[in-house]
Protein backbone atom coordinates (compact mmCIF):
# COMPACT_ATOMS: atom_id res chain seq x y z
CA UNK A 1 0.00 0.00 0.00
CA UNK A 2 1.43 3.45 -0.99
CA UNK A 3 0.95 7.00 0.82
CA UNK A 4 2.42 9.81 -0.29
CA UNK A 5 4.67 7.74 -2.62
CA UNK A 6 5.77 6.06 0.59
CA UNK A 7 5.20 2.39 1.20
CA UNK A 8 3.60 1.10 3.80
CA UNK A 9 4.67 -2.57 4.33
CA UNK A 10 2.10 -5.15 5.34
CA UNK A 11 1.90 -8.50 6.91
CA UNK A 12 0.62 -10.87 4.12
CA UNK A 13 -2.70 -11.77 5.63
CA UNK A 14 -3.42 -7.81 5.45
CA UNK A 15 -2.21 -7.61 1.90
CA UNK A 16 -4.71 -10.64 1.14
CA UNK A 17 -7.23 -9.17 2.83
CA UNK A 18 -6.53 -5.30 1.29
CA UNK A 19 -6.07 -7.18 -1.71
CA UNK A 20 -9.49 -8.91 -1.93
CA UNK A 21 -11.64 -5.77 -0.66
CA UNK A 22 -10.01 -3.54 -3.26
CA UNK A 23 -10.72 -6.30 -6.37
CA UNK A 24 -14.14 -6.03 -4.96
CA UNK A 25 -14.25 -2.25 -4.38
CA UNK A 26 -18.06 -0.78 -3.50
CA UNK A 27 -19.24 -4.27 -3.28
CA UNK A 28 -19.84 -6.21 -0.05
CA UNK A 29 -17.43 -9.81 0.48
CA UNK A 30 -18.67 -12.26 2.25
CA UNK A 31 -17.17 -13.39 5.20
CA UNK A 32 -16.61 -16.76 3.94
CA UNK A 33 -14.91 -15.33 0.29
CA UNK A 34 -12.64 -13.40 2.31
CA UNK A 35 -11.42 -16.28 4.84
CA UNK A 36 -11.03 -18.53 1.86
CA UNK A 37 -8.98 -15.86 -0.26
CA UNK A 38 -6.86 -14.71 2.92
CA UNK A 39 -6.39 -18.05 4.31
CA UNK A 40 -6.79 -20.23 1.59
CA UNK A 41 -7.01 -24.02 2.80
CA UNK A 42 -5.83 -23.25 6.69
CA UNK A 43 -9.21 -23.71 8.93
CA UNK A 44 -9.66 -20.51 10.92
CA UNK A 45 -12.79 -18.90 13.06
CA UNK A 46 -14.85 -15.83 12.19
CA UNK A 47 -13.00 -13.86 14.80
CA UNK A 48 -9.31 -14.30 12.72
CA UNK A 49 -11.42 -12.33 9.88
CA UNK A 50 -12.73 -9.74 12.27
CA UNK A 51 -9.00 -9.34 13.70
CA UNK A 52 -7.31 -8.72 10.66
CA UNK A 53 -10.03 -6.33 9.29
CA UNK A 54 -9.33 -4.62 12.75
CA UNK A 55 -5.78 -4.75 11.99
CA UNK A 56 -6.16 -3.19 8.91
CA UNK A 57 -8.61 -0.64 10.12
CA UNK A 58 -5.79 0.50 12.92
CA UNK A 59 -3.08 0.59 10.19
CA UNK A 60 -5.14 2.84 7.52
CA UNK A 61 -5.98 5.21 10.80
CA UNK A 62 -2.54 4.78 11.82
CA UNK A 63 -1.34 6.20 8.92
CA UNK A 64 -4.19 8.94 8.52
CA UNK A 65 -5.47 7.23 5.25
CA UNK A 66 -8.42 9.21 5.13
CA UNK A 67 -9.69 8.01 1.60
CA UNK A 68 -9.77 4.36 2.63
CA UNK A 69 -13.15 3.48 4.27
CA UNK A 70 -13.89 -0.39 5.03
CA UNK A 71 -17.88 -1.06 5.82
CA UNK A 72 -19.16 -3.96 8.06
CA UNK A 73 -22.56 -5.39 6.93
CA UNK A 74 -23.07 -7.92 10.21
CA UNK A 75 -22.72 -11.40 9.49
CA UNK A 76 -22.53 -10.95 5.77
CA UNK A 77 -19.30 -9.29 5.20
CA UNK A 78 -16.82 -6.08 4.61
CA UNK A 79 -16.44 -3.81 1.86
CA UNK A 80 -13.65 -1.55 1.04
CA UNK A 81 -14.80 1.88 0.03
CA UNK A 82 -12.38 3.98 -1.86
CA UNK A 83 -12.89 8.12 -2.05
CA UNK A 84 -11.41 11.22 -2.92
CA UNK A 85 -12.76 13.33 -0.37
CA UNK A 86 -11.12 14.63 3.03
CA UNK A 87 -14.16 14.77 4.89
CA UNK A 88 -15.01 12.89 7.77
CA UNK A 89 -17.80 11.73 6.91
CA UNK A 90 -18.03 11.78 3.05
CA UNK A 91 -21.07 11.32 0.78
CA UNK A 92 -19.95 7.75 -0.93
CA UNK A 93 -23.37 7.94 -3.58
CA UNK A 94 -21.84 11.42 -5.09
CA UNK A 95 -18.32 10.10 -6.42
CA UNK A 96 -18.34 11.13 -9.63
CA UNK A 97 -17.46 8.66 -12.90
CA UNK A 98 -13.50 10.90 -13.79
CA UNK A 99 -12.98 10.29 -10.16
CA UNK A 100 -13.82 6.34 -9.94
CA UNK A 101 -11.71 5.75 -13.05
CA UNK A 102 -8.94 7.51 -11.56
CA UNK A 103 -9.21 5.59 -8.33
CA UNK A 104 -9.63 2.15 -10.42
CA UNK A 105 -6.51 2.81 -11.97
CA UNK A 106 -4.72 3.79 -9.05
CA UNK A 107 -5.83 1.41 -7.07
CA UNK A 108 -4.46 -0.90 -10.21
CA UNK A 109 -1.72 0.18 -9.48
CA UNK A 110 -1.11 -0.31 -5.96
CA UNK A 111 -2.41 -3.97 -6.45
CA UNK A 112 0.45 -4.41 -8.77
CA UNK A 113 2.89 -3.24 -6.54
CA UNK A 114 1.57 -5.32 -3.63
CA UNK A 115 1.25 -8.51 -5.84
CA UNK A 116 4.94 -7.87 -7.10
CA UNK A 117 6.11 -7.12 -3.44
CA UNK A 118 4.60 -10.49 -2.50
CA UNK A 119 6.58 -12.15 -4.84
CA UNK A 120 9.89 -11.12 -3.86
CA UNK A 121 9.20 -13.15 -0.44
């Protein structure tokens, strides 16, 4: 994940997880898509996915990532909301189409740099 051109290094379950919300961006996961994507074949509870979306809640506050929003719909899933506005609480319905295409491709991007990251380890 990049801010400010700066990268912010992640633990691999939290790229997974980044990494599946933002393929999915505006659109709810299910809990079940996301513990298969992030942990694959490893058997794991309900409360490891609500950790690590905790985790990476902390980290985007952490690093004042105030364009990175991720929405819990109880016991269905999460999903990762991506805007350009600096407002607390922003109006998600008024993004306009220039600005979605622009986040799509940088978000693109920052997948990229992720999945390439990963594969250096």
């Amino acid at each position: 994940m990049l801010q400010n051109g700066e990268e912010i290094l992640l633990e691999h379950r939290l790229k997974l997880l980044f990494s599946a919300l933002l393929a999915q961006q505006d659109n709810f996961v299910t809990r079940s898509e996301l513990i298969d994507e992030v942990w694959n074949d490893v058997v794991v509870d309900d409360q490891s996915l609500t950790k690590a979306v905790s985790d990476l809640r902390k980290l985007i506050a952490k690093h004042k990532i105030k364009n990175i929003h991720i929405v819990t719909a109880n016991k269905l899933g999460y999903k990762m909301i991506v805007s350009q506005s600096t407002d607390k609480n922003p109006n998600f319905s008024k993004i306009e189409l220039p600005i979605r295409v622009f986040g799509y491709a940088a978000l693109t991007l920052m997948i990229l740099i992720i999945m390439i990251r990963a594969a250096r380890y």
